[in-house]
C-alpha atoms as a PDB file:
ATOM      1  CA  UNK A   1      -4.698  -9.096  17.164  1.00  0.00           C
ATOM      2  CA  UNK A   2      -6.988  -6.586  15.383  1.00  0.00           C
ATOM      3  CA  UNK A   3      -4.540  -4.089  15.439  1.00  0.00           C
ATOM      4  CA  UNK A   4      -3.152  -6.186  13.179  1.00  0.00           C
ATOM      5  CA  UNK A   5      -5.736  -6.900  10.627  1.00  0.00           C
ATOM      6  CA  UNK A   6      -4.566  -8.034   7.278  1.00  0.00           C
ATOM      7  CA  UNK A   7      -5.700  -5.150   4.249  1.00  0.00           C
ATOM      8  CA  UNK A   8      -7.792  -7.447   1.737  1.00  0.00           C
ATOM      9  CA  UNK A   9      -9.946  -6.772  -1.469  1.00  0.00           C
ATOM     10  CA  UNK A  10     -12.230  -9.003  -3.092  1.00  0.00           C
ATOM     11  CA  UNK A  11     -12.356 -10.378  -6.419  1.00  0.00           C
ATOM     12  CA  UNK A  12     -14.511  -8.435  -7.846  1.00  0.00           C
ATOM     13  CA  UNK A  13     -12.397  -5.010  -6.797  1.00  0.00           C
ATOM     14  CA  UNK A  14      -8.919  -6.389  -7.886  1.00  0.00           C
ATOM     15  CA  UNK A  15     -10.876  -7.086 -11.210  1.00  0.00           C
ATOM     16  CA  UNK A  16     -11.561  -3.561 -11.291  1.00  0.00           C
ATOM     17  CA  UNK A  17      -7.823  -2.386 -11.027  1.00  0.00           C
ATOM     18  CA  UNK A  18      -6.285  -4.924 -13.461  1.00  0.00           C
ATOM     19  CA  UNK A  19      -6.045  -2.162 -16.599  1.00  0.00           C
ATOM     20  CA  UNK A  20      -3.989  -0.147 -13.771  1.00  0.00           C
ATOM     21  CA  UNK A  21      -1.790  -3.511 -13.824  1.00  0.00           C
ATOM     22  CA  UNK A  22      -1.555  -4.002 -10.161  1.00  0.00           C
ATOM     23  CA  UNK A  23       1.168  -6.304  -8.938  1.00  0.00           C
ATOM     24  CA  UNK A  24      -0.261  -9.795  -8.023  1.00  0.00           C
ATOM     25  CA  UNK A  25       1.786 -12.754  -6.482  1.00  0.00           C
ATOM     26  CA  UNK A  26      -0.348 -16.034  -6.741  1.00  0.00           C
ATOM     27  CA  UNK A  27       1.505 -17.983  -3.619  1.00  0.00           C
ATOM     28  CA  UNK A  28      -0.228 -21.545  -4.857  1.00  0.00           C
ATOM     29  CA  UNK A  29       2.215 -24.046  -6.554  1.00  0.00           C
ATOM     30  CA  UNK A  30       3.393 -24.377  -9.755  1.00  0.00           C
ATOM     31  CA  UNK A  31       1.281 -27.246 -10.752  1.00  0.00           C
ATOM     32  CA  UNK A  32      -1.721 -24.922  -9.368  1.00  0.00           C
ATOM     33  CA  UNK A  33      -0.660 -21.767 -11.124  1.00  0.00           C
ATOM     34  CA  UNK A  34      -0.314 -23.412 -14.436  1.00  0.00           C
ATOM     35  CA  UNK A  35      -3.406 -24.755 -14.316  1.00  0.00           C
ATOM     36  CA  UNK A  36      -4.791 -21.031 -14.624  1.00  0.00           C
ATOM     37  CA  UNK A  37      -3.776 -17.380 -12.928  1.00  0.00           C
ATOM     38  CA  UNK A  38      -4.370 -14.257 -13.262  1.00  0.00           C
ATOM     39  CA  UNK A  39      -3.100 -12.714 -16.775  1.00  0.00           C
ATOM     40  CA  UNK A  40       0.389 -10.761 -15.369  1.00  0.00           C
ATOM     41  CA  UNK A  41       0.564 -12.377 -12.061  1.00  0.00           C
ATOM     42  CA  UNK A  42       3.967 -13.584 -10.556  1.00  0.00           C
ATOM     43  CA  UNK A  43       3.883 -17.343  -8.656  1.00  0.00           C
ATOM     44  CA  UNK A  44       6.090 -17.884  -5.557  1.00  0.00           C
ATOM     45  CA  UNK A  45       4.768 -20.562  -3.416  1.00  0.00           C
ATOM     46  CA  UNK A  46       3.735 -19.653  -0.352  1.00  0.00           C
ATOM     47  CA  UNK A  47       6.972 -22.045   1.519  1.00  0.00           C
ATOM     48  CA  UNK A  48       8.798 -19.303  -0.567  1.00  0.00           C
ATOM     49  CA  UNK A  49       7.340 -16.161  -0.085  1.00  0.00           C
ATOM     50  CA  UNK A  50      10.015 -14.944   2.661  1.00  0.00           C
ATOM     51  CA  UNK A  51      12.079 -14.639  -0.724  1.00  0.00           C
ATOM     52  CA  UNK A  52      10.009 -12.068  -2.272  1.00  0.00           C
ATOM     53  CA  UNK A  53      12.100  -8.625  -3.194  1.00  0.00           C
ATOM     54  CA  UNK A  54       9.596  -6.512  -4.480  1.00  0.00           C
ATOM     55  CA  UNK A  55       7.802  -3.551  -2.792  1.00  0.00           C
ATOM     56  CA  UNK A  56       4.393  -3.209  -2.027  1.00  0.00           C
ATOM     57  CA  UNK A  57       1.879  -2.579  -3.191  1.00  0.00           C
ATOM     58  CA  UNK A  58       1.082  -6.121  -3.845  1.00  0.00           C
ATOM     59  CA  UNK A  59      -2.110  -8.438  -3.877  1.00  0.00           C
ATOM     60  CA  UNK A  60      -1.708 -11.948  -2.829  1.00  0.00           C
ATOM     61  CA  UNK A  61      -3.496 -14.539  -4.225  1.00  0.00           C
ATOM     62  CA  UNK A  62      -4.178 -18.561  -3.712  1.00  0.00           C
ATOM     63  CA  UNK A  63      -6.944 -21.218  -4.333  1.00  0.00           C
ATOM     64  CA  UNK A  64      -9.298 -19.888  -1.596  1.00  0.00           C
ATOM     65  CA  UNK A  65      -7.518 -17.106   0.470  1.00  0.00           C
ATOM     66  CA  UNK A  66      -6.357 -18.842   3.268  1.00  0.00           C
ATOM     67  CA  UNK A  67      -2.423 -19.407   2.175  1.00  0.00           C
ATOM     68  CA  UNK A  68      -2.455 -15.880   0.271  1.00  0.00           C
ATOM     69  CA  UNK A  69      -4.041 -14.075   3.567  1.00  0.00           C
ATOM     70  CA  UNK A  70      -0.959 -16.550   5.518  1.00  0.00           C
ATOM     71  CA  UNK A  71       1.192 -14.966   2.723  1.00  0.00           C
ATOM     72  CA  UNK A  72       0.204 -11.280   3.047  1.00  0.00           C
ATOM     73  CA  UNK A  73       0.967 -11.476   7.482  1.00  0.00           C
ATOM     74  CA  UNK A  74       4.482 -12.570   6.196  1.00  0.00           C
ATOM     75  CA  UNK A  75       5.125 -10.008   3.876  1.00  0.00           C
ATOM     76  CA  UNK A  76       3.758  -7.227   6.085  1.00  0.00           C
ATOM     77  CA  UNK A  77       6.152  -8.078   8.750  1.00  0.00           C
ATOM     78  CA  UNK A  78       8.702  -8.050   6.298  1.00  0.00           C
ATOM     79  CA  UNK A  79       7.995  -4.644   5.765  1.00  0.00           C
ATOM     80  CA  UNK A  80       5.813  -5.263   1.985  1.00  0.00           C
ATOM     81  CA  UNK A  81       2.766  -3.531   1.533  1.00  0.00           C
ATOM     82  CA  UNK A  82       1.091  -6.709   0.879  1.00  0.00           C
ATOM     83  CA  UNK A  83      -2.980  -7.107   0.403  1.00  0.00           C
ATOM     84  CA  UNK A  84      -4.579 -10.293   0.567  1.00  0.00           C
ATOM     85  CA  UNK A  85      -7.169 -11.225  -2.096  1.00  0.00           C
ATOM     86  CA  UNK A  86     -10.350 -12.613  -0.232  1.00  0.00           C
ATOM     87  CA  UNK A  87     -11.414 -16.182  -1.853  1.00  0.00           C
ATOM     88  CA  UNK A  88      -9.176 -16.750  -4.017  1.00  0.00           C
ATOM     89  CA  UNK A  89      -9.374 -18.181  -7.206  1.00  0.00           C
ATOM     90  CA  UNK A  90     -11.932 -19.823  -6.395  1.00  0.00           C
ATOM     91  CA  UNK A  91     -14.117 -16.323  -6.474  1.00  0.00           C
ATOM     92  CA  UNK A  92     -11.865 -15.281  -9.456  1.00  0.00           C
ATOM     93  CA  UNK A  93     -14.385 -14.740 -12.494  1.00  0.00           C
ATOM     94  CA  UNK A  94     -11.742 -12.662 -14.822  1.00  0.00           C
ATOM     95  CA  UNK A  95      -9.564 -14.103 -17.271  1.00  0.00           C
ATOM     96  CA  UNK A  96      -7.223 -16.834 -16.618  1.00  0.00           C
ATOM     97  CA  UNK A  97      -4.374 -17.711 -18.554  1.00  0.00           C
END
C-alpha cells in the first residue's frame, strides 16, 4: 500500500544527525549487535520489538534493512514515529562500537 510507505534515511544522512544524538534501535540479535553497532544505539530484536516503550522519533536499524524496515511497519502501527535505516549495517561506514 503506498499510502503506507515506510519513512527511511540512508546511512550516510543518519551519519549526519548522530552529534544531534538521534534515537536508534538496532532490531538484530544480541550476538549481532555485539559484534558492532552504532555508538548510543539501543538493541531489541526484532521478535521483540512489539515491546518497545519509547516515542518516536526513532531510526531502526539491522544487518541490511530488511528486518529494521519489518521493524519500523510494526512500530508505526503501534503508533511510534519509527524510520527505517536503508541498508543497514551493511552500508554503515561510521563508528562502531
Amino acid at each position: 500500500m503506498f499510502w503506507n510507505k515506510t519513512k527511511s534515511v540512508t546511512t550516510d544522512e543518519l551519519q549526519a544527525m548522530l552529534k544531534e544524538r538521534p534515537a536508534i534501535l538496532d532490531v538484530r540479535e544480541a550476538y549481532e549487535f555485539k559484534n558492532g553497532h552504532i555508538p548510543g544505539a539501543k538493541n531489541l530484536p526484532l521478535a521483540k520489538v512489539d515491546t518497545y516503550t519509547g516515542k518516536g522519533p526513532v531510526y531502526v536499524i539491522c544487518q541490511s534493512g530488511a528486518r529494521s524496515a519489518s521493524a519500523t511497519k510494526k512500530l508505526t502501527k503501534m503508533g511510534v514515529d519509527a524510520i527505517n535505516v536503508k541498508g543497514g549495517m551493511n552500508m554503515w561506514k561510521g563508528a562502531r562500537k
